[in-house]
C-alpha atoms as a PDB file:
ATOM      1  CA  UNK A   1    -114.641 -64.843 131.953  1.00  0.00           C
ATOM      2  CA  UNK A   2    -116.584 -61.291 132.126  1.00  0.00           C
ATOM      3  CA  UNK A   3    -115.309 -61.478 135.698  1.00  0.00           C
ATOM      4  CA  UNK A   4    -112.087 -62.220 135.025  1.00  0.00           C
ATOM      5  CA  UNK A   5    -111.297 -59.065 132.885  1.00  0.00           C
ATOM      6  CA  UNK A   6    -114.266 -56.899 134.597  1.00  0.00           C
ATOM      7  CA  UNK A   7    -111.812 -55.450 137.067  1.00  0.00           C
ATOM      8  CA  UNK A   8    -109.631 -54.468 134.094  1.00  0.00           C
ATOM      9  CA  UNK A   9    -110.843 -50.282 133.118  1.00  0.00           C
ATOM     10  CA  UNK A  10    -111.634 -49.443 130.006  1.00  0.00           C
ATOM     11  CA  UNK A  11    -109.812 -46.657 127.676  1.00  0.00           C
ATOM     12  CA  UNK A  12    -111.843 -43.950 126.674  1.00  0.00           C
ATOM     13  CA  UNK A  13    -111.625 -42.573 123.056  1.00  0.00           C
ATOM     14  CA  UNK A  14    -109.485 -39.658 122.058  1.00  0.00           C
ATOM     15  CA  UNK A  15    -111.702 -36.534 120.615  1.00  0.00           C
ATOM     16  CA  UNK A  16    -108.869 -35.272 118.603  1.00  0.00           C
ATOM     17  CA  UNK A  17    -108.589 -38.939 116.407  1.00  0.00           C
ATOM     18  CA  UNK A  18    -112.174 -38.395 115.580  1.00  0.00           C
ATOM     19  CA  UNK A  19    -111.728 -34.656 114.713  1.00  0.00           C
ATOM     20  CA  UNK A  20    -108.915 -35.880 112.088  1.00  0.00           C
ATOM     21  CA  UNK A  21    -110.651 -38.501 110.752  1.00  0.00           C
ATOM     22  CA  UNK A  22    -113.265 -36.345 109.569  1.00  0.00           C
ATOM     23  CA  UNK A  23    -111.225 -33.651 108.464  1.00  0.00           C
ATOM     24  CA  UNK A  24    -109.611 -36.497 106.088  1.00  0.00           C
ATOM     25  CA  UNK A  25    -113.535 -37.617 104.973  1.00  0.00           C
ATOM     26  CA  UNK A  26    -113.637 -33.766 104.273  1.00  0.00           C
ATOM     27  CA  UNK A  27    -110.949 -33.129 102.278  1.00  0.00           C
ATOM     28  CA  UNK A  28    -111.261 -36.407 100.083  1.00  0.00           C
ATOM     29  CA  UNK A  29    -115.377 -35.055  99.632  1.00  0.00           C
ATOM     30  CA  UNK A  30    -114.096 -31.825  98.609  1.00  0.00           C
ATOM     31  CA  UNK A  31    -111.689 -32.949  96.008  1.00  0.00           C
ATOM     32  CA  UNK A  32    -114.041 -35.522  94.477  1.00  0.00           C
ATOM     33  CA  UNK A  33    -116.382 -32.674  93.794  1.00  0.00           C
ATOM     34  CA  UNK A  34    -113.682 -30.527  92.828  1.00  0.00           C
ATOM     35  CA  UNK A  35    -112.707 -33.310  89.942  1.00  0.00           C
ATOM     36  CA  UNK A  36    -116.558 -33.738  89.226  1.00  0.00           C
ATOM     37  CA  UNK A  37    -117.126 -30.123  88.446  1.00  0.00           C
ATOM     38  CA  UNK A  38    -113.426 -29.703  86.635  1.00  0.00           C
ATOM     39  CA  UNK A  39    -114.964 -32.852  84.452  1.00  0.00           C
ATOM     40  CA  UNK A  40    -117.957 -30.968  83.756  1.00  0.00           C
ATOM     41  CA  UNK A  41    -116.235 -27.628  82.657  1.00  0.00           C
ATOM     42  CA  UNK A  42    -114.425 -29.888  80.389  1.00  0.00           C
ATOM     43  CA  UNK A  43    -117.329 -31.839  79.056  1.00  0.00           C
ATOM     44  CA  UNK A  44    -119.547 -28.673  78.523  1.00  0.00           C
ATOM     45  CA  UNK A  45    -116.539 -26.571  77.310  1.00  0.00           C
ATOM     46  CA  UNK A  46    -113.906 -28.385  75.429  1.00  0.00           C
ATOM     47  CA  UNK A  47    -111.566 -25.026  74.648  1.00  0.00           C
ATOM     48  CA  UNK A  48    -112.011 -24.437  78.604  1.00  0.00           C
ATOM     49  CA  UNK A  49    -108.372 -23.947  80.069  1.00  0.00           C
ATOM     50  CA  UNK A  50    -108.631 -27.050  82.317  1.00  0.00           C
ATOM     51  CA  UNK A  51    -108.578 -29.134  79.708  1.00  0.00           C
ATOM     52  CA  UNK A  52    -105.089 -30.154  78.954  1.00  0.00           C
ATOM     53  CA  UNK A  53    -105.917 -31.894  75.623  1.00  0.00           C
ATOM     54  CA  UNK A  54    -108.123 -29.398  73.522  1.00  0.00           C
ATOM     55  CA  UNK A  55    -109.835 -29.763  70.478  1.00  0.00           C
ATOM     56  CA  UNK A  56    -108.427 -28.391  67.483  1.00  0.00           C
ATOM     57  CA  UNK A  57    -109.900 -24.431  66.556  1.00  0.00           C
ATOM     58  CA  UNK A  58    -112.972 -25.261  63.816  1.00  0.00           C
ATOM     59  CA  UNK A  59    -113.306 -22.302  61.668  1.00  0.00           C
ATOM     60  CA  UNK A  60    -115.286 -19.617  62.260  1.00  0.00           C
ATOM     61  CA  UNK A  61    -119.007 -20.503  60.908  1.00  0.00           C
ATOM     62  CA  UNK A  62    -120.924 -17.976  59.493  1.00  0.00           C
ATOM     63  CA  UNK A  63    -124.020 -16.618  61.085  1.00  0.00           C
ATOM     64  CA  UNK A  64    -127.733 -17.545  60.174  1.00  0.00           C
ATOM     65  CA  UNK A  65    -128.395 -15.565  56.891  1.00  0.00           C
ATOM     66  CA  UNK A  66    -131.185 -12.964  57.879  1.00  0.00           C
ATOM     67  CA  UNK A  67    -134.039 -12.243  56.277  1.00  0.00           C
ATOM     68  CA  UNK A  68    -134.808  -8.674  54.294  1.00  0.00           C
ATOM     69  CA  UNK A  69    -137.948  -7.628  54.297  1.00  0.00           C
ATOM     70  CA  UNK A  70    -138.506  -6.350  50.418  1.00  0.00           C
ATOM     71  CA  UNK A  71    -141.856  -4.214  50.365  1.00  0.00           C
ATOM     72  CA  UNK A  72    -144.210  -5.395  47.838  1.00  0.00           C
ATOM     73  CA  UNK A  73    -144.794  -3.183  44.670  1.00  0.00           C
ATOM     74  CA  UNK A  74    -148.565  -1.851  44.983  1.00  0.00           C
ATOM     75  CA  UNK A  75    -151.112  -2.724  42.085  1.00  0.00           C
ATOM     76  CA  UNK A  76    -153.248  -0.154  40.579  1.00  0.00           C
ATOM     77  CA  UNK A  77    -156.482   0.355  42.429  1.00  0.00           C
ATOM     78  CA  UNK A  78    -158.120  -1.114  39.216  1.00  0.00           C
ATOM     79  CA  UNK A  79    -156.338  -3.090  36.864  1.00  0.00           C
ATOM     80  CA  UNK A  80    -158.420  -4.542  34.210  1.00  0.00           C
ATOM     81  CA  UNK A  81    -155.987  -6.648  31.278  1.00  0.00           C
ATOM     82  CA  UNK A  82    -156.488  -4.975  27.998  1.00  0.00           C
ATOM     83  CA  UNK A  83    -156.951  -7.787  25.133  1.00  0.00           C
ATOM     84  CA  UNK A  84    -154.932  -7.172  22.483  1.00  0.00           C
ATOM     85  CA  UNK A  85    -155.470  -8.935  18.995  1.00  0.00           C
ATOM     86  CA  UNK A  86    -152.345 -10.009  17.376  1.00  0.00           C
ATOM     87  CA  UNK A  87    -152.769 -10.206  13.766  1.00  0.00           C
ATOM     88  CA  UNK A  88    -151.607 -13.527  12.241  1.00  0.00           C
ATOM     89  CA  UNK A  89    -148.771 -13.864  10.586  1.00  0.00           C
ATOM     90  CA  UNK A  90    -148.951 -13.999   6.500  1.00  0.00           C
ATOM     91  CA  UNK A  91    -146.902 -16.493   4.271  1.00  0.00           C
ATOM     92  CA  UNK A  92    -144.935 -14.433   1.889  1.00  0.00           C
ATOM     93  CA  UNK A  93    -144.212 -16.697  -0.907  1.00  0.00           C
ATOM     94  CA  UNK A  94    -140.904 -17.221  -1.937  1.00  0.00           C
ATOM     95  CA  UNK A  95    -140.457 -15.783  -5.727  1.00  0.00           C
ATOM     96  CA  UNK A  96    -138.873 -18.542  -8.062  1.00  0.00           C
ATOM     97  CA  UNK A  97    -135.359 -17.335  -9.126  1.00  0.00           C
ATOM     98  CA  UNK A  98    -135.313 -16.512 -12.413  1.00  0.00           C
ATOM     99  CA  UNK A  99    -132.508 -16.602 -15.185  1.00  0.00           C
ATOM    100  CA  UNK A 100    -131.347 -13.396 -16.078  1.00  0.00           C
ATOM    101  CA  UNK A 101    -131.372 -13.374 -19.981  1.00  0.00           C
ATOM    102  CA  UNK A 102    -128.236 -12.499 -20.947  1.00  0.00           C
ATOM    103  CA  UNK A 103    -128.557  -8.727 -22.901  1.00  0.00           C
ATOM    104  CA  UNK A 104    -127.638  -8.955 -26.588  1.00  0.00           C
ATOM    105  CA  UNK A 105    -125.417  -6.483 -27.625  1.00  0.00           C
ATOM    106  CA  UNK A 106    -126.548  -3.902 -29.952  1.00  0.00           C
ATOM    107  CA  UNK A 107    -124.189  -4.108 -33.266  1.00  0.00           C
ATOM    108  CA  UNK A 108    -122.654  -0.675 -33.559  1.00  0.00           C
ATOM    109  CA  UNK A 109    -123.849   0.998 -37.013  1.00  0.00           C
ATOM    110  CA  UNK A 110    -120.539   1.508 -38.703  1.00  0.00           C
ATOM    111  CA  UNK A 111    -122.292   4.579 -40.480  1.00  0.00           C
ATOM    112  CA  UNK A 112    -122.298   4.539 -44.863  1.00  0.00           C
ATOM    113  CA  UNK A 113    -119.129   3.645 -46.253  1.00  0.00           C
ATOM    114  CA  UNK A 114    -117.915   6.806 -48.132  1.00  0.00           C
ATOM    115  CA  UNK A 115    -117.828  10.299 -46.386  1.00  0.00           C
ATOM    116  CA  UNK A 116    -116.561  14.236 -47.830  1.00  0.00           C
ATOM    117  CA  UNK A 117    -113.037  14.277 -48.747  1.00  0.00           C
ATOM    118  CA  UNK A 118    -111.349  16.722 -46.014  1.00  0.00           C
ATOM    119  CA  UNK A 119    -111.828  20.020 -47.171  1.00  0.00           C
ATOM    120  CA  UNK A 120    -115.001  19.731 -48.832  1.00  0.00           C
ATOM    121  CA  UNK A 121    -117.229  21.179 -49.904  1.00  0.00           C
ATOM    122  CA  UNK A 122    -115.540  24.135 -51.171  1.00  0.00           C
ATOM    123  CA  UNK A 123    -115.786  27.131 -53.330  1.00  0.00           C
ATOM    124  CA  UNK A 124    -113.658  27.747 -56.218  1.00  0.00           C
ATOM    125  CA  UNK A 125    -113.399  29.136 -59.869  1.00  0.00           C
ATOM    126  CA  UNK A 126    -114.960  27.296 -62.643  1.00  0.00           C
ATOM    127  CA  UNK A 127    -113.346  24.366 -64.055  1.00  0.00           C
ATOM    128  CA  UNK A 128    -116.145  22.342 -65.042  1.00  0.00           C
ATOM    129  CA  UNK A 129    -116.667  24.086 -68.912  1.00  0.00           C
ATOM    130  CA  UNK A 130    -115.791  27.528 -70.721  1.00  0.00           C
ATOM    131  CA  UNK A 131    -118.315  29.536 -69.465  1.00  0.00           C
ATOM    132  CA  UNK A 132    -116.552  30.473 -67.349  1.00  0.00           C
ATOM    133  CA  UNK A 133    -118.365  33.365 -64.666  1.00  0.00           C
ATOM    134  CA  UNK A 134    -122.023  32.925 -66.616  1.00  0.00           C
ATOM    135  CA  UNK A 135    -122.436  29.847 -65.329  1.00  0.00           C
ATOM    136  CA  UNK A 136    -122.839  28.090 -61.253  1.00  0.00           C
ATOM    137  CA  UNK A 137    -122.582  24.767 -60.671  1.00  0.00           C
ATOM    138  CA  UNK A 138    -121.261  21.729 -58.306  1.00  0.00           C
ATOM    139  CA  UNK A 139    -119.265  18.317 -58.881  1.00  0.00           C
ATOM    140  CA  UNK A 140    -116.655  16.662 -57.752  1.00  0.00           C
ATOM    141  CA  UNK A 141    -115.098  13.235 -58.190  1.00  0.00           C
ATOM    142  CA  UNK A 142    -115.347   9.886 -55.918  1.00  0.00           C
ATOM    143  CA  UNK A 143    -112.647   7.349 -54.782  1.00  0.00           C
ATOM    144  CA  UNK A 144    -111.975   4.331 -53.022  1.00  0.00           C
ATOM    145  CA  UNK A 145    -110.108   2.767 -50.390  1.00  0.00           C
ATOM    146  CA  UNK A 146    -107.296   2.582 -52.550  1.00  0.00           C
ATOM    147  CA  UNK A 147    -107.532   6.253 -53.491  1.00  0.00           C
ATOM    148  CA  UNK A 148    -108.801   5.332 -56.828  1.00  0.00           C
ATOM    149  CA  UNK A 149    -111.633   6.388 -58.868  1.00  0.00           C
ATOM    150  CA  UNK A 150    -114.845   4.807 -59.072  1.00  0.00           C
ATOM    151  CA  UNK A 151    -117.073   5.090 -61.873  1.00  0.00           C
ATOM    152  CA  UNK A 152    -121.028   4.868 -62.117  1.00  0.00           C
ATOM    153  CA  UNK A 153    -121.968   5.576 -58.594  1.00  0.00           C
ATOM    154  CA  UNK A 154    -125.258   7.407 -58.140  1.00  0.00           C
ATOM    155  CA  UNK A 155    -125.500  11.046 -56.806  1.00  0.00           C
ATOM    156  CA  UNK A 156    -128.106  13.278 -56.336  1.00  0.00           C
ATOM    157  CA  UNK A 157    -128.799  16.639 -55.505  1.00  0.00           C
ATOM    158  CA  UNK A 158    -131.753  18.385 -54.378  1.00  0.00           C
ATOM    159  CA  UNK A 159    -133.126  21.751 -52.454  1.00  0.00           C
ATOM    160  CA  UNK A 160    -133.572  25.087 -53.945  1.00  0.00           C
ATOM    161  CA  UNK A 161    -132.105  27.769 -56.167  1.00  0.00           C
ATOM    162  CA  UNK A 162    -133.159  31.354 -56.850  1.00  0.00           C
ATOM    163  CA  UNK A 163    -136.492  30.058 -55.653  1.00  0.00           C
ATOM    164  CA  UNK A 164    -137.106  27.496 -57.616  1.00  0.00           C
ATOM    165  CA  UNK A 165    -136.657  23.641 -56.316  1.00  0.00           C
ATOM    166  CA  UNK A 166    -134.770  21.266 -57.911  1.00  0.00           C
ATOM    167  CA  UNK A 167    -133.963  17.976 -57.982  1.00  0.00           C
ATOM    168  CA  UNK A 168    -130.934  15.986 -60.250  1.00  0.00           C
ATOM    169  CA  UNK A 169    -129.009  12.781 -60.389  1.00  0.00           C
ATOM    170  CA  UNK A 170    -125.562  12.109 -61.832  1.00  0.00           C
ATOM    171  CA  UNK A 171    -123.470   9.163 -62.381  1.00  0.00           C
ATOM    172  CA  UNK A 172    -119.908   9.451 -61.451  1.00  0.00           C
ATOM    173  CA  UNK A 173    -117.154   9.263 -64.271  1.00  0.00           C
ATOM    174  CA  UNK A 174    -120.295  11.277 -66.626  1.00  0.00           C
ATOM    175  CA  UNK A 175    -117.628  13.966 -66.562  1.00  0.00           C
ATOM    176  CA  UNK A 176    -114.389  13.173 -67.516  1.00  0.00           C
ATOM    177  CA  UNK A 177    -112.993  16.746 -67.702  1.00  0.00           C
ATOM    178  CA  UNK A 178    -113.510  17.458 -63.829  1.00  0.00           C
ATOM    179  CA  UNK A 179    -111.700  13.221 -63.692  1.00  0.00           C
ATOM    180  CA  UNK A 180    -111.777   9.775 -64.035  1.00  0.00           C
ATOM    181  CA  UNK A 181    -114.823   9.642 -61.684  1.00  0.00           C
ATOM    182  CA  UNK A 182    -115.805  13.225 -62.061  1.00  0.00           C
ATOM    183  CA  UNK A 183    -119.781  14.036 -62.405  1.00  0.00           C
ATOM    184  CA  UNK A 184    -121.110  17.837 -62.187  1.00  0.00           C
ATOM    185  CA  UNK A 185    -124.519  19.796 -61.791  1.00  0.00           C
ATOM    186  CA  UNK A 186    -125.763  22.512 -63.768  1.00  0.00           C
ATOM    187  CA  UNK A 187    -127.168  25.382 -61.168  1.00  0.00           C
ATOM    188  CA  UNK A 188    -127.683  28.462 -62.522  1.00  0.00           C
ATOM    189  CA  UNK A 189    -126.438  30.710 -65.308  1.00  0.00           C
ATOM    190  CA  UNK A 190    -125.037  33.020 -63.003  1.00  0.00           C
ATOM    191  CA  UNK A 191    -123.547  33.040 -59.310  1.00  0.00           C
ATOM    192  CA  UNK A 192    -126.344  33.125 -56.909  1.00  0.00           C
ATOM    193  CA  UNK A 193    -125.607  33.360 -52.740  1.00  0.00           C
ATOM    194  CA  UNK A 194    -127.637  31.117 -50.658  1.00  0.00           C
ATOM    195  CA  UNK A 195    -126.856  28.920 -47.143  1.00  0.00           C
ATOM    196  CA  UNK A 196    -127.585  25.522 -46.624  1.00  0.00           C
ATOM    197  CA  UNK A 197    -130.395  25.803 -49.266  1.00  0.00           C
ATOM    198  CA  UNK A 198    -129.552  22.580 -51.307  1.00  0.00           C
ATOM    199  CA  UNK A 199    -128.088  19.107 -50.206  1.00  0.00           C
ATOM    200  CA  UNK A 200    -125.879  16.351 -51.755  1.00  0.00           C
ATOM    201  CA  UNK A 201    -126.013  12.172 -51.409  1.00  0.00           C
ATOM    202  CA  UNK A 202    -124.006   9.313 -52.953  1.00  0.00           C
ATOM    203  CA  UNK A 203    -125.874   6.160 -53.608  1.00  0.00           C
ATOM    204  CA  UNK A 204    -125.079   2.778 -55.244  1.00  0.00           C
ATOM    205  CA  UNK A 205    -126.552   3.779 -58.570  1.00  0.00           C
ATOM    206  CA  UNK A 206    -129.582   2.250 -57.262  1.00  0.00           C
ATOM    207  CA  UNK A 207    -131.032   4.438 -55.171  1.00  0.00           C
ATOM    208  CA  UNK A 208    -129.378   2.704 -51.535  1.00  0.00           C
ATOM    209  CA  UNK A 209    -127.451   5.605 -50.042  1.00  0.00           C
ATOM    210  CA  UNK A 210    -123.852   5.320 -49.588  1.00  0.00           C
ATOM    211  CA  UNK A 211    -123.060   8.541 -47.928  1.00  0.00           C
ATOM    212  CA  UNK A 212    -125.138  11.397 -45.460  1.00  0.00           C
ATOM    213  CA  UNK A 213    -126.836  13.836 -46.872  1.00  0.00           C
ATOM    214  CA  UNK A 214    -124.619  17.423 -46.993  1.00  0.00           C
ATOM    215  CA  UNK A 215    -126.044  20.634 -46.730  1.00  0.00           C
ATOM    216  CA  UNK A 216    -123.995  23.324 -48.791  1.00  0.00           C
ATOM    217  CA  UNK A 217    -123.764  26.651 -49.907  1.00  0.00           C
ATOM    218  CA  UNK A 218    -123.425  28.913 -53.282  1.00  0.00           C
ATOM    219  CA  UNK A 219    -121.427  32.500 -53.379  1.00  0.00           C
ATOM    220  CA  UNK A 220    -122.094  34.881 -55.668  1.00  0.00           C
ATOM    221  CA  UNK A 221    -118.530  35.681 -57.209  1.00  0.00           C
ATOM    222  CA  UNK A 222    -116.931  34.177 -60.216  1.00  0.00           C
ATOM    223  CA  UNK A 223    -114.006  32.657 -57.673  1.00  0.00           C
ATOM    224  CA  UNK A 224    -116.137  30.119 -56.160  1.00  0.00           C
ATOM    225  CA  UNK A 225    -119.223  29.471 -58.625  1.00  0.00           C
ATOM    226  CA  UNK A 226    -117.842  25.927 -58.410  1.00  0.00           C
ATOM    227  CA  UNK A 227    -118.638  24.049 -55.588  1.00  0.00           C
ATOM    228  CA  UNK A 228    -116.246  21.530 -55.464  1.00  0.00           C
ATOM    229  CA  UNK A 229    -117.330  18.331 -53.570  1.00  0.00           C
ATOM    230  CA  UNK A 230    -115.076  15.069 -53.375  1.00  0.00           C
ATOM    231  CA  UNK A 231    -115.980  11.983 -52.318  1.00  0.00           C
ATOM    232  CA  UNK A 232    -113.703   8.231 -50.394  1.00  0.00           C
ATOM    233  CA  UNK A 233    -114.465   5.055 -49.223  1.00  0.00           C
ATOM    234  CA  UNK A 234    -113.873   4.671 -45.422  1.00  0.00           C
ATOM    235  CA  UNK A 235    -115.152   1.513 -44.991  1.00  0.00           C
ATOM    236  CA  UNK A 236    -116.045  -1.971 -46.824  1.00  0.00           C
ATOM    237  CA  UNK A 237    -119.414  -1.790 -48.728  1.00  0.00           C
END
């Protein structure tokens, strides 16, 4: 059979098939490795512009917080502690409270019940006897709340006159021509001047006083040789 056909020629191959054949294996090559880097860009860089499907934008992360350097605050060249000694503390005792006593009021002296009739003492003629300018003297009469006499209440009188001291008690009503409750002193036979030389006191017959003691004093004149000095109750014995 290799006879049969051997006078048959053969057909050479055409150069330019060959030539575009490769240029085809080229161009396939190229765009695989075109794809395979595109890919890559993608892979390593998903916000790339190749890639048609992006991620969505993460926010913005904050950078790595850095680190300031803060200088250390130098020690003394010699620091040695100081001991200090506290002193304990001391328990103050409570005080106990304590009731208050409740002050007692202080009764309010009232003063003595019978006091100088307004106006008194005072100076005026003699009305106590007939002797009329030859003779000194003091009386009076006493009443009550009522403005009625009262009879044998004590009085006394006492201090000095013309130098010589003296001392006399009365009882009122003793002299009915001054009043009901009058009572008078005998002084001196004469008028004799003096200030605050002699004093007067009612009393309860007794001796208790009823009234202060009042100073008074003598004129030497024939219109007041009588010292007139009236007595009232102000208050409840």
């Amino acid at each position: 059979m290799d006879e049969q056909f051997a006078h048959i020629p053969r057909r050479r191959s055409s150069g330019l098939g060959a030539l575009f054949v490769n240029l085809i294996t080229l161009i396939v090559v190229l765009a695989i490795v075109a794809v395979l880097a595109i890919y890559a860009m993608v892979f390593f860089n998903p916000y790339s512009g190749y890639n048609l499907f992006p991620p969505p934008t993460l926010p913005a992360i904050l950078g790595t917080p850095t680190a300031t350097h803060t200088p250390a605050i130098p020690l003394p060249t010699m620091w040695t502690p100081t001991p200090s000694k506290t002193p304990l503390a001391t328990l103050t005792p409570t005080p106990v409270p304590t009731e208050t006593p409740v002050p007692t009021p202080t009764p309010t002296d009232p003063g003595p019940p019978f006091a100088l009739q307004p106006g008194n003492p005072v100076g005026i003629p003699n009305i106590a006897n007939d002797l009329s300018c030859d003779w000194m003297g003091a009386g009076g009469q006493v009443f009550n709340l009522e403005n009625a006499p009262i009879a044998r209440l004590g009085v006394h009188l006492e201090g000095e006159v013309d130098g010589k001291s003296i001392s006399l008690d009365a009882l009122t009503g003793s002299a009915p021509d001054i009043g009901p409750s009058g009572y008078v002193f005998d002084l001196n036979d004469q008028p004799i001047a003096s200030e605050g030389m002699l004093w007067i006191q009612l009393n309860n017959g007794g001796g208790t006083p009823l009234s202060e003691q009042i100073y008074f004093d003598t004129f030497n004149n024939c219109n007041q040789n009588f010292i007139m000095i009236n007595w009232r109750q102000v208050r409840e014995q």
